[in-house]
C-alpha atoms as a PDB file:
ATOM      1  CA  UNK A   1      13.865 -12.107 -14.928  1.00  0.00           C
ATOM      2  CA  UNK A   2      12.973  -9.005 -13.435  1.00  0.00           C
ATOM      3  CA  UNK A   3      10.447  -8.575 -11.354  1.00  0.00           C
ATOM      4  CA  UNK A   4       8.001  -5.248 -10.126  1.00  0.00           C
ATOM      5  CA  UNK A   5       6.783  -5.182  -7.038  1.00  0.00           C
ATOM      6  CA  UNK A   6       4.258  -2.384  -5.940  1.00  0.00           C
ATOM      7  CA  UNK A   7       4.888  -2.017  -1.207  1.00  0.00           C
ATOM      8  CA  UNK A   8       2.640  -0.444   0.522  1.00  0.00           C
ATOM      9  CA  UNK A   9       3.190   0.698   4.078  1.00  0.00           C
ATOM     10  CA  UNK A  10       0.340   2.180   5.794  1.00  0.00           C
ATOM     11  CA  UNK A  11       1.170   4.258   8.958  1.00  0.00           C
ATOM     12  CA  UNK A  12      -0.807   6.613  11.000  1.00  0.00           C
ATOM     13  CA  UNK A  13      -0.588  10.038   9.194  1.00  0.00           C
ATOM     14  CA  UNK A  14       0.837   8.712   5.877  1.00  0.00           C
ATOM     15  CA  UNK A  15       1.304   5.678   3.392  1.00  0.00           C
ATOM     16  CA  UNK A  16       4.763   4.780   2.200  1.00  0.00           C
ATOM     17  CA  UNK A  17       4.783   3.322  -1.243  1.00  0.00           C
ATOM     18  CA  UNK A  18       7.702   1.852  -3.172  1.00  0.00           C
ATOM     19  CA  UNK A  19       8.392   0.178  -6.230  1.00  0.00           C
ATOM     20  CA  UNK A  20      10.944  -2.748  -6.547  1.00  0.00           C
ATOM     21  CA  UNK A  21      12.833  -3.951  -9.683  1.00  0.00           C
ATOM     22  CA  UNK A  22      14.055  -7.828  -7.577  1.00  0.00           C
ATOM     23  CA  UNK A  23      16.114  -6.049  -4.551  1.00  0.00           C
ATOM     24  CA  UNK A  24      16.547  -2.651  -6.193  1.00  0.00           C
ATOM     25  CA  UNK A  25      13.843   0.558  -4.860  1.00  0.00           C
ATOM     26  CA  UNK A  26      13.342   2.443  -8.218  1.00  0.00           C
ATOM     27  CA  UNK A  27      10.572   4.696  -6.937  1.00  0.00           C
ATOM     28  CA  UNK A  28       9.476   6.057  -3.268  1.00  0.00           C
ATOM     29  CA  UNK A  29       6.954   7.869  -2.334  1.00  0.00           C
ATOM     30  CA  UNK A  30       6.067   9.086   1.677  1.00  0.00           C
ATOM     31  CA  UNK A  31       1.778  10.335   0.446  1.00  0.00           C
ATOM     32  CA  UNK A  32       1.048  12.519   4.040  1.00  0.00           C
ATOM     33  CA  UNK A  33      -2.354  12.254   5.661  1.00  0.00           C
ATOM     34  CA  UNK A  34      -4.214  14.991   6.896  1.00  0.00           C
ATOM     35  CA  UNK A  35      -4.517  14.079  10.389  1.00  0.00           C
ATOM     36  CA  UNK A  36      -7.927  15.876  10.641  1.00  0.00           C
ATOM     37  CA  UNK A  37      -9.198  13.660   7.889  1.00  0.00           C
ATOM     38  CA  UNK A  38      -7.809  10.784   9.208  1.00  0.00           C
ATOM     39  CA  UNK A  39      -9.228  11.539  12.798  1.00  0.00           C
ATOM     40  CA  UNK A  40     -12.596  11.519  10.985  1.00  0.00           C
ATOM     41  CA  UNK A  41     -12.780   7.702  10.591  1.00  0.00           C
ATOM     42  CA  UNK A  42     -13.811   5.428  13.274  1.00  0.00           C
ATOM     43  CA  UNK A  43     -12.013   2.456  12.437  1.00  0.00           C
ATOM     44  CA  UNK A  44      -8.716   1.996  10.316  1.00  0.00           C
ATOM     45  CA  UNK A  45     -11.173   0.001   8.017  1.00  0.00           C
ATOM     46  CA  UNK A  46     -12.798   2.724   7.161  1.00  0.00           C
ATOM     47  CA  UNK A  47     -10.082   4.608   5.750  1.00  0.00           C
ATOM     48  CA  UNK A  48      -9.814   2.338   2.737  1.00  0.00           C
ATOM     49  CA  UNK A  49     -11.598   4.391   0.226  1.00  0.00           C
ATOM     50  CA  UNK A  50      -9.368   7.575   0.961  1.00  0.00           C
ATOM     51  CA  UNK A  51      -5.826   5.695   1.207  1.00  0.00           C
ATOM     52  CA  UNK A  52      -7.009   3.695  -1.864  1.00  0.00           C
ATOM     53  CA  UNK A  53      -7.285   6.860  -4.145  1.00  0.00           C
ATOM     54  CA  UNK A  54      -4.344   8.734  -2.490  1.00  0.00           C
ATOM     55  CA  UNK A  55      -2.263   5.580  -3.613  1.00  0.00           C
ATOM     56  CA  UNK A  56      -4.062   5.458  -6.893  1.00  0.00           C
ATOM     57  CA  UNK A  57      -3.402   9.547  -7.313  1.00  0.00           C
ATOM     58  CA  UNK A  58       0.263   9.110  -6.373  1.00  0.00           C
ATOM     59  CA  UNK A  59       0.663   6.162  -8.719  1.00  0.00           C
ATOM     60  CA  UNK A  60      -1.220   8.192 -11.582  1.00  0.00           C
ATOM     61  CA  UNK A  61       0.719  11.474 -11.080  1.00  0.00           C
ATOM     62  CA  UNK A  62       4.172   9.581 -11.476  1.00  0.00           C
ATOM     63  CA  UNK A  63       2.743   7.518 -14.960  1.00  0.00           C
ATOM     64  CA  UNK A  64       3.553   4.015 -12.556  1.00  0.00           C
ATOM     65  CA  UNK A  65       1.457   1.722 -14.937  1.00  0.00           C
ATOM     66  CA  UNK A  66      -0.202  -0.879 -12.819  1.00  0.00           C
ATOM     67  CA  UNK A  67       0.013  -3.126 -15.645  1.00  0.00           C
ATOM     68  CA  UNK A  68       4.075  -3.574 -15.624  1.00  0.00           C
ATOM     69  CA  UNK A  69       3.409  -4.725 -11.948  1.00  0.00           C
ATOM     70  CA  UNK A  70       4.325  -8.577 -11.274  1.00  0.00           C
ATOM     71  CA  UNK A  71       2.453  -8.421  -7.783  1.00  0.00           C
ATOM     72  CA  UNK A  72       1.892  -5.906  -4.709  1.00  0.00           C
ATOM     73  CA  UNK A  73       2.852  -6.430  -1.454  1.00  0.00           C
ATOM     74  CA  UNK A  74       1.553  -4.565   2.123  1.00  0.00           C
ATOM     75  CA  UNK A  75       2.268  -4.094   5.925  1.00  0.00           C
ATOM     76  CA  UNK A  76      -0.959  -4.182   8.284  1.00  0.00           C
ATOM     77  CA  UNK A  77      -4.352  -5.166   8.029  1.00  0.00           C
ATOM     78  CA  UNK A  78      -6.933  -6.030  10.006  1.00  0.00           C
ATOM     79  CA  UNK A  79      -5.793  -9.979  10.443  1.00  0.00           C
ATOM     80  CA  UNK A  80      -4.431 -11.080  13.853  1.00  0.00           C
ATOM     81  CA  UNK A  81      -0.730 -10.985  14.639  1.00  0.00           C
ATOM     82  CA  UNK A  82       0.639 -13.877  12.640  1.00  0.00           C
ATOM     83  CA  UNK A  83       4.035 -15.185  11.777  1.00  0.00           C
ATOM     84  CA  UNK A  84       5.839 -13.329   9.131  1.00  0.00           C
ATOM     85  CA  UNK A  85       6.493 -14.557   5.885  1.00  0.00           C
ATOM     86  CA  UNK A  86       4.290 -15.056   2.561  1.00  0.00           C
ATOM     87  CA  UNK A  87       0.449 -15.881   2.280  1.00  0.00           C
ATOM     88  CA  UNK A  88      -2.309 -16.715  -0.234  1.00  0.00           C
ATOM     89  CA  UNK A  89      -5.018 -14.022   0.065  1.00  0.00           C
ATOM     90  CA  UNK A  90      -8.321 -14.914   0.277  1.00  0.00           C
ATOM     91  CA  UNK A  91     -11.525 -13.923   0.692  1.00  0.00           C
ATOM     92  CA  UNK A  92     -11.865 -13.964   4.229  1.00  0.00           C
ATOM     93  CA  UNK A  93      -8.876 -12.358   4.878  1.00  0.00           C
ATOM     94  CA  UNK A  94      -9.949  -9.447   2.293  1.00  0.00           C
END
């Protein structure tokens, strides 16, 4: 079976998003921050609304239907450092 996966890599001025087919990239995108927006938020939190609709413009301008997606996976957040490797989201960590 093949499998989609959706990465998303936020970084200071930009988000790097990629789509997977098992090992293979398929689809990569580097979406570029404004810095003067992004200097506009207090707290990396805060930026969720804008990087959330700059993903969901990217992924709508290149017809990437969320639907064929088996699962999305991200760098970051606002968790603690913590081992690498795979978690269960919850709502807590959300």
């Amino acid at each position: 079976m093949t499998y989609k996966i959706l990465t998303i890599n936020p970084g200071s001025t930009s988000t790097k998003l990629a789509i997977f087919e098992n090992e293979n990239c398929v689809w990569k995108v580097n979406v570029k921050h404004d810095s003067n927006v992004i200097d506009k938020f207090d707290h990396v939190i805060d930026q969720y609304d804008f990087r959330m609709n700059a993903i969901m413009e990217e992924l709508k301008k290149s017809k990437i239907d969320l639907s064929t997606l088996h699962t999305i996976v991200g760098r970051g957040g606002m968790l603690k450092p913590i081992e690498g490797g795979t978690y269960i989201i919850n709502d807590d960590m959300v």
